[in-house]
Structures are given as C-alpha cells and as structure tokens.
N, C-alpha and C. Protein backbone atom coordinates (compact mmCIF):
# COMPACT_ATOMS: atom_id res chain seq x y z
N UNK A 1 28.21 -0.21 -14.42
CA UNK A 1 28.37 0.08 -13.01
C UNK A 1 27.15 -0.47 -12.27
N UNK A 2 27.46 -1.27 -11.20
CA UNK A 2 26.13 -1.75 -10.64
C UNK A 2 26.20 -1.21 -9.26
N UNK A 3 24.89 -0.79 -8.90
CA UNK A 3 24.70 0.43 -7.79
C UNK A 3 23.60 -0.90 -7.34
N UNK A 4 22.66 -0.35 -6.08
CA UNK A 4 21.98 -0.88 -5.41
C UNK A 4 20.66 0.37 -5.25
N UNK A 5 19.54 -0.10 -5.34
CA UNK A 5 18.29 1.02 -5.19
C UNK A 5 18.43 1.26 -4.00
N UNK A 6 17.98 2.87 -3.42
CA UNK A 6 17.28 3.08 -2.08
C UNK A 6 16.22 2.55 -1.55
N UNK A 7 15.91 2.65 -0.81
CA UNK A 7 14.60 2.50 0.41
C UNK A 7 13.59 3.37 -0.06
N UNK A 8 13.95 4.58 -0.75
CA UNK A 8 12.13 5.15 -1.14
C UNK A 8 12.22 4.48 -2.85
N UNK A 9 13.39 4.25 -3.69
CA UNK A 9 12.67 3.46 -4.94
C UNK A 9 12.27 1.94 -4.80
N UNK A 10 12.63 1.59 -3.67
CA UNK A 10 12.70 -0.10 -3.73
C UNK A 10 10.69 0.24 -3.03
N UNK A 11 10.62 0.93 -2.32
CA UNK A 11 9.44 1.09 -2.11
C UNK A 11 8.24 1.63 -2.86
N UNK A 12 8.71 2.44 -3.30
CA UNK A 12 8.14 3.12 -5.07
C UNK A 12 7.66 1.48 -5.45
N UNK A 13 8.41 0.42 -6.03
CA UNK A 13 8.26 -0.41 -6.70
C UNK A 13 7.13 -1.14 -5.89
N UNK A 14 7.24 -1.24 -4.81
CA UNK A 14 6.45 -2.41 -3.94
C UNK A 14 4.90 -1.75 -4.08
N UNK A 15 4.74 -0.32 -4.18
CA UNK A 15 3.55 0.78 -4.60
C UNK A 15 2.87 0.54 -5.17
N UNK A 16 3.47 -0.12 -6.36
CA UNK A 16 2.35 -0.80 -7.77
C UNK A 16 0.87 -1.39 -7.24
N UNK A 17 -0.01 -1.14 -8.11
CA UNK A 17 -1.13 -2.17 -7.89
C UNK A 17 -2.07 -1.16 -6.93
N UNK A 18 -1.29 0.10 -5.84
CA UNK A 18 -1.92 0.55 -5.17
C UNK A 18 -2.49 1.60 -5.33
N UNK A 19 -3.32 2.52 -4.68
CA UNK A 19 -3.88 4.01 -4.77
C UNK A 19 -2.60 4.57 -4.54
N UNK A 20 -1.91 5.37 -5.39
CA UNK A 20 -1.36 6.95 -4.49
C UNK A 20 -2.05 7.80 -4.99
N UNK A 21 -1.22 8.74 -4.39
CA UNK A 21 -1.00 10.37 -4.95
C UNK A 21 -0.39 10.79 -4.91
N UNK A 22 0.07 11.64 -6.26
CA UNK A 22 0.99 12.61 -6.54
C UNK A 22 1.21 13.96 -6.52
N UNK A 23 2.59 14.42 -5.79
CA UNK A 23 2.41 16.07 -6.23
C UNK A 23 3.30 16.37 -7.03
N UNK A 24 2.82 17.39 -8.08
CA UNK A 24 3.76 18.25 -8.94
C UNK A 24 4.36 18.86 -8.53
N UNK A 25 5.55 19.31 -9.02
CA UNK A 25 6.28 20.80 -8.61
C UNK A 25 5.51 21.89 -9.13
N UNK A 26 4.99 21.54 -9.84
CA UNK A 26 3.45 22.58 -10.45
C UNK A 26 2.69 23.00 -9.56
N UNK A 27 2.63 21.74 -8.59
CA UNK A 27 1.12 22.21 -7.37
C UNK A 27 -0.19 21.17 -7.83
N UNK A 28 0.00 20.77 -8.83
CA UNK A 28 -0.99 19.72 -9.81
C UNK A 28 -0.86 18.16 -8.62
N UNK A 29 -2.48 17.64 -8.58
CA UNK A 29 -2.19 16.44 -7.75
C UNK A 29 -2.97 15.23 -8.62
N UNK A 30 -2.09 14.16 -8.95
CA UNK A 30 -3.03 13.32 -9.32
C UNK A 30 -3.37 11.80 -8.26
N UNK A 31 -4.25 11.39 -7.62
CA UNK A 31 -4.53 10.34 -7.25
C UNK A 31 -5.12 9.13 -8.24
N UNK A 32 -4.16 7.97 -8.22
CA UNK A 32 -5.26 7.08 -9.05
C UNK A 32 -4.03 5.46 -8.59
N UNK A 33 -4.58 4.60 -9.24
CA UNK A 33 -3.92 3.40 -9.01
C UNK A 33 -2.28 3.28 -9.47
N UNK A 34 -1.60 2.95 -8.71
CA UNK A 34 -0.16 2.87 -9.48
C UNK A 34 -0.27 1.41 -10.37
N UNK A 35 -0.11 1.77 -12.17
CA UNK A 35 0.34 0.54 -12.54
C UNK A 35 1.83 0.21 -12.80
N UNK A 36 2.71 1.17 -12.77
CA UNK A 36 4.44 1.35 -12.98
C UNK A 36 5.12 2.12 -12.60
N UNK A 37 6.11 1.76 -12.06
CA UNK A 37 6.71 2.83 -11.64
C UNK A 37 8.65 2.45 -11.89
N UNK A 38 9.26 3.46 -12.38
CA UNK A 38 10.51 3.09 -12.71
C UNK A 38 11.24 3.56 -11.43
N UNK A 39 12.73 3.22 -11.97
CA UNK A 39 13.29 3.84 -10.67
C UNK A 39 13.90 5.13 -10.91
N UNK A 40 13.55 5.96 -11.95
CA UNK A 40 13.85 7.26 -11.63
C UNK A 40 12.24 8.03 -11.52
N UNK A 41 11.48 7.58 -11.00
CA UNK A 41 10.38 7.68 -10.65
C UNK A 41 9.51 8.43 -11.55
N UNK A 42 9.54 7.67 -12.91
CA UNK A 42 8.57 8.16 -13.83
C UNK A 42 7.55 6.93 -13.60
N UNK A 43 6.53 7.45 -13.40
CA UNK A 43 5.17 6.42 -12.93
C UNK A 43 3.93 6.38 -14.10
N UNK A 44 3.68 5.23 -14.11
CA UNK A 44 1.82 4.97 -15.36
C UNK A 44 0.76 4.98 -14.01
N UNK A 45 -0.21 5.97 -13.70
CA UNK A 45 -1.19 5.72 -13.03
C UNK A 45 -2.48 5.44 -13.93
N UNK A 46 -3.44 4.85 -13.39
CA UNK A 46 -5.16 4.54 -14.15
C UNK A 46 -5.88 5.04 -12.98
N UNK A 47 -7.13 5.18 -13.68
CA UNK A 47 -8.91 5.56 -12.75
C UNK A 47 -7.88 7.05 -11.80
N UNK A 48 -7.65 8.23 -12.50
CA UNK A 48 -7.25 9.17 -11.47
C UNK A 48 -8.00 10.06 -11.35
N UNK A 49 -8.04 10.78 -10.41
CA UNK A 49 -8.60 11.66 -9.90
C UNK A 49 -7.83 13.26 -10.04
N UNK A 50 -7.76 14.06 -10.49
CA UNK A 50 -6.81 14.95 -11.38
C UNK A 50 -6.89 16.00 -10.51
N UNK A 51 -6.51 16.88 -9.80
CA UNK A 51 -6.78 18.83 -9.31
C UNK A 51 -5.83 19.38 -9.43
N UNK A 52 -6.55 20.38 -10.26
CA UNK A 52 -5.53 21.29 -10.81
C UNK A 52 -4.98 22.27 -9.66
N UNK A 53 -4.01 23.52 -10.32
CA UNK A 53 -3.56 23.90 -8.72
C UNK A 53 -5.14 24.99 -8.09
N UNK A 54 -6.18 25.35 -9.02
CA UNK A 54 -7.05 25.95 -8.63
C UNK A 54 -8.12 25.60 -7.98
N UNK A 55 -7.77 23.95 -7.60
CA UNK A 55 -8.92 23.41 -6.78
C UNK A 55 -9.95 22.53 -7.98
N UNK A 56 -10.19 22.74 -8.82
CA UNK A 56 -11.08 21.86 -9.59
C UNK A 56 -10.20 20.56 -10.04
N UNK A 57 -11.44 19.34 -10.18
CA UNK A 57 -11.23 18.57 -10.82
C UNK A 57 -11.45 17.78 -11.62
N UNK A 58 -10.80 16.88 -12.33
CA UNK A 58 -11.58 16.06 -13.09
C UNK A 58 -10.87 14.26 -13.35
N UNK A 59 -11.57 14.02 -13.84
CA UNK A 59 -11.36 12.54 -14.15
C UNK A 59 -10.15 11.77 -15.55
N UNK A 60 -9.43 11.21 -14.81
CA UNK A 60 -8.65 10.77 -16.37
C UNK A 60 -8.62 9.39 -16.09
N UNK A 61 -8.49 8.74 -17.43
CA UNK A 61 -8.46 6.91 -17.44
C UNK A 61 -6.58 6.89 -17.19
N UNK A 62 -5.88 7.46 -18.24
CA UNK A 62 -4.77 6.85 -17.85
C UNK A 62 -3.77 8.00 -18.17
N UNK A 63 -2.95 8.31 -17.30
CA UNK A 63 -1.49 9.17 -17.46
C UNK A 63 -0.20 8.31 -17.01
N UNK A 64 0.49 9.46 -17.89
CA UNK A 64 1.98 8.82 -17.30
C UNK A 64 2.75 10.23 -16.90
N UNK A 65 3.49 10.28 -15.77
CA UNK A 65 3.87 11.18 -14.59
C UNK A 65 5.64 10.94 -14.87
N UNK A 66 5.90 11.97 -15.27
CA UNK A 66 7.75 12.12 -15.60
C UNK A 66 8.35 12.54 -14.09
N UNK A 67 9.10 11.64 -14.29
CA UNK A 67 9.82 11.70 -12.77
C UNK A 67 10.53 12.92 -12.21
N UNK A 68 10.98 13.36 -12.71
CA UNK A 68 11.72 15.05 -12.26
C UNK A 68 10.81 15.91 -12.14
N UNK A 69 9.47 15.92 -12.92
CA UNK A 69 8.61 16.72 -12.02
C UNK A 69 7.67 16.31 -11.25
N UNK A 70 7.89 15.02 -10.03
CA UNK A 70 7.68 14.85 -8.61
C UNK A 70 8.10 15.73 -7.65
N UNK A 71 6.58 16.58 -7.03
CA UNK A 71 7.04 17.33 -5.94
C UNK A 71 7.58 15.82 -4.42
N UNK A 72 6.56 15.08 -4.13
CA UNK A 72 6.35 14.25 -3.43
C UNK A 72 5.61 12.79 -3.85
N UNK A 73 5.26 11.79 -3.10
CA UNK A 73 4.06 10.77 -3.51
C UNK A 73 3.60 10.54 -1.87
N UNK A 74 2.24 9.82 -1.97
CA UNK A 74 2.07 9.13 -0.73
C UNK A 74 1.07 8.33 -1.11
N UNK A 75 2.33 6.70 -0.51
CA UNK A 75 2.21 5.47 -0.53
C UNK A 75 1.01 5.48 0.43
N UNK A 76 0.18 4.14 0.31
CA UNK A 76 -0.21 3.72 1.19
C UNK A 76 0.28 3.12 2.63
N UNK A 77 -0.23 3.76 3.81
CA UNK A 77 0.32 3.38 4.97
C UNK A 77 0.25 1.59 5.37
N UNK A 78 -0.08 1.29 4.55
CA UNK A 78 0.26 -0.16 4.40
C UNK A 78 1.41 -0.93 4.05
N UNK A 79 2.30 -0.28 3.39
CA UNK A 79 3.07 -0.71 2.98
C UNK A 79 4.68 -0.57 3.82
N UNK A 80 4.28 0.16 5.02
CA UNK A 80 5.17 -0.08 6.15
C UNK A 80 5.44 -1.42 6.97
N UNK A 81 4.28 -2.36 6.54
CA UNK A 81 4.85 -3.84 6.91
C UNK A 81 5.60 -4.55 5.51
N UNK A 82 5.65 -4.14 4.54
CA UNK A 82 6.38 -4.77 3.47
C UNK A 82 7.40 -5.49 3.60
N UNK A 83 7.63 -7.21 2.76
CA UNK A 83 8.56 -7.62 3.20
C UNK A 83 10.15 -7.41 2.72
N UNK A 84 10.31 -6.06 2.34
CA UNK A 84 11.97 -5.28 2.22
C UNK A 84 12.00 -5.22 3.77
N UNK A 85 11.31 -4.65 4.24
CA UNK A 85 11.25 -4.08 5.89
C UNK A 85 12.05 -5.04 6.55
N UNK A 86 11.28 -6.27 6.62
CA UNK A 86 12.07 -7.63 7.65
C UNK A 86 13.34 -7.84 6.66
N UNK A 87 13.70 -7.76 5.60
CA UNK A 87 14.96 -8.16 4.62
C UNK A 87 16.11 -7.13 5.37
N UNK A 88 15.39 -6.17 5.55
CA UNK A 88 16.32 -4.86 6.12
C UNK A 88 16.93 -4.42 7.63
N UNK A 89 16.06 -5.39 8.06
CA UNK A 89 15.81 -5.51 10.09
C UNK A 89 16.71 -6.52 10.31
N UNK A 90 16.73 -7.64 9.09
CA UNK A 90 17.86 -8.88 9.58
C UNK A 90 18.69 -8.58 9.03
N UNK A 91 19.61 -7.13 8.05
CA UNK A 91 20.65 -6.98 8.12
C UNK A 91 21.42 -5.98 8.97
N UNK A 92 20.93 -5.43 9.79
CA UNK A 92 21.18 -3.96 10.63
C UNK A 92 21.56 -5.25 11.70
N UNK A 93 22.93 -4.44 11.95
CA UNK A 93 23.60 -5.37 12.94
C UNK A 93 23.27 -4.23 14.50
N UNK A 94 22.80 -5.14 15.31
CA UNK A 94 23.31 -4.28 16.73
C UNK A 94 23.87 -4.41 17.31
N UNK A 95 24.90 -3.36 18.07
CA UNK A 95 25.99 -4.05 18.72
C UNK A 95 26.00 -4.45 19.70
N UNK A 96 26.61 -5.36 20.32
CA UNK A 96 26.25 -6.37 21.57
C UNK A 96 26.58 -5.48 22.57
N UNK A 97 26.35 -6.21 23.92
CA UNK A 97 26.91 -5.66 25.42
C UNK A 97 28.32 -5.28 25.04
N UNK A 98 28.93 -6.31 24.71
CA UNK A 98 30.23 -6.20 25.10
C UNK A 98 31.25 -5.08 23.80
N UNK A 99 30.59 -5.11 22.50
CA UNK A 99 30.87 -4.25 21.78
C UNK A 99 30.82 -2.48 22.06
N UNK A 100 29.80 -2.24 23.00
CA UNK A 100 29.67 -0.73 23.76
C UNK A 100 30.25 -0.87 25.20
N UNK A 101 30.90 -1.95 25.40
CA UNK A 101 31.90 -1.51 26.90
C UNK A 101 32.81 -1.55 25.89
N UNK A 102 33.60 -2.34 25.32
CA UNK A 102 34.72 -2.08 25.01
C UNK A 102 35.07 -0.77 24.51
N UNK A 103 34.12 -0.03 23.27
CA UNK A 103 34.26 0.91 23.41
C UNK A 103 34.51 1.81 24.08
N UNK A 104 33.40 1.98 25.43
CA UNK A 104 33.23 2.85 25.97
C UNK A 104 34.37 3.17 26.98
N UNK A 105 35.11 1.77 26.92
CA UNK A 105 36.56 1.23 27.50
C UNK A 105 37.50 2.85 26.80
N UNK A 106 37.32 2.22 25.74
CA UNK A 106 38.70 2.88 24.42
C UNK A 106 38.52 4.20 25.00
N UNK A 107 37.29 4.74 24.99
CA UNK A 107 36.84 6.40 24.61
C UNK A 107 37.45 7.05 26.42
N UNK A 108 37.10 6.17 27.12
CA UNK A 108 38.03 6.83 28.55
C UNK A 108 38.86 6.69 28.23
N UNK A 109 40.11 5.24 28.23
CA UNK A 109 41.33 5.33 28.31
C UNK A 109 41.84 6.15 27.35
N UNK A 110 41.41 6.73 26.18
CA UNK A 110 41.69 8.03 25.10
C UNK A 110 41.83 9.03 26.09
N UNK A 111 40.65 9.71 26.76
CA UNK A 111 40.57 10.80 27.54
C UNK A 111 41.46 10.74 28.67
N UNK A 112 41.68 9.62 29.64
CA UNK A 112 42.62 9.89 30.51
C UNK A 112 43.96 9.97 30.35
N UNK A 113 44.34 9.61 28.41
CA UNK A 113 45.84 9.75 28.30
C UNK A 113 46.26 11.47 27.50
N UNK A 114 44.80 11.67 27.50
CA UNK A 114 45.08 13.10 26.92
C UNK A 114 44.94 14.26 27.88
N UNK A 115 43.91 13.97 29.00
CA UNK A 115 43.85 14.99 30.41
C UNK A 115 45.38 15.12 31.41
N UNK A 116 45.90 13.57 31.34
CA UNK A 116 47.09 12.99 32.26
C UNK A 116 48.40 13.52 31.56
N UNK A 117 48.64 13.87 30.43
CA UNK A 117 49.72 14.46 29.42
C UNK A 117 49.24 15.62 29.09
C-alpha cells in the first residue's frame, strides 16, 4: 500500500543534522543534534543534553528515542523556510475571481429557490 508522509514527518526528516529537543511522555527532555529520524518518529540523537523530570542534568554522547514515547519535538525555527514549503505553496490551488462569483452565484440562486417555494 503506498500512502504519502505528512507535513510534521516530511519535516521530522528535513530536522536531521540539526539541534532539537525532545519531550517524553515521561516529562524526560533530551536536547542534542538530530542524526535520524524515521517516520514513525523513532530518532538517533548525539552531544545531548539529558533532564530528568527532577530538573537535573547530565550529559550523553549518543541515544536513540522510540517513537511512541514522544510527548512533542522542537525543530529549529529555521526550518520554516524549507524547500517542502515552496513544493507545497505551488500545489495549493487558489481559487480565482471568477471561481468565488460563480459560486457565490450558485449559493443565492439555492437560497432564493428555497425562500420563493
């Protein structure tokens, strides 16, 4: 069966290479470099920065983060110019002038044959 990724895994992917951070459903946060990330969002981070839910922390070289227990992530705000973005802007059709009169045509002449009967 061939499906098509969303907009937060296709972005997950574009993530790689960068700083996030992660939250557990635990409450556990790890920040460190994304080196992988799948698309059911089991991720390899390096150089992280670890806090537990009691506030302390510590240092790890390398984990790997199982996807079902993702509370959240946050990407770098950089990655809102990514080029999926423009791939995604030139397929969103808008509808012309004349596509919202005609409508807006239909949606009266509907109403005046249902007020008039």
């Amino acid at each position: 069966m061939s499906r098509s990724l969303g907009i937060p895994v296709k972005l997950l992917h574009e993530a790689s290479g960068h700083v996030v951070t992660v939250e557990l459903k635990s409450g556990e946060l790890y920040r460190g470099s994304m080196i992988e990330c799948e698309d059911n969002w089991n991720c390899q981070l390096e150089s992280i920065t670890y806090t537990a839910k009691d506030g302390k922390t510590s240092q790890l070289e390398h984990v790997f983060i199982r996807g079902s227990k993702v509370r959240f992530m946050v990407i770098p705000d950089m990655l809102k110019n990514a080029p999926m973005f423009k791939r995604l802007d030139a397929r969103i059709k808008v509808p012309s002038y004349f596509q919202v009169i005609k409508y807006s045509v239909f949606v009266f002449l509907c109403a005046f044959v249902f007020y008039a009967f």
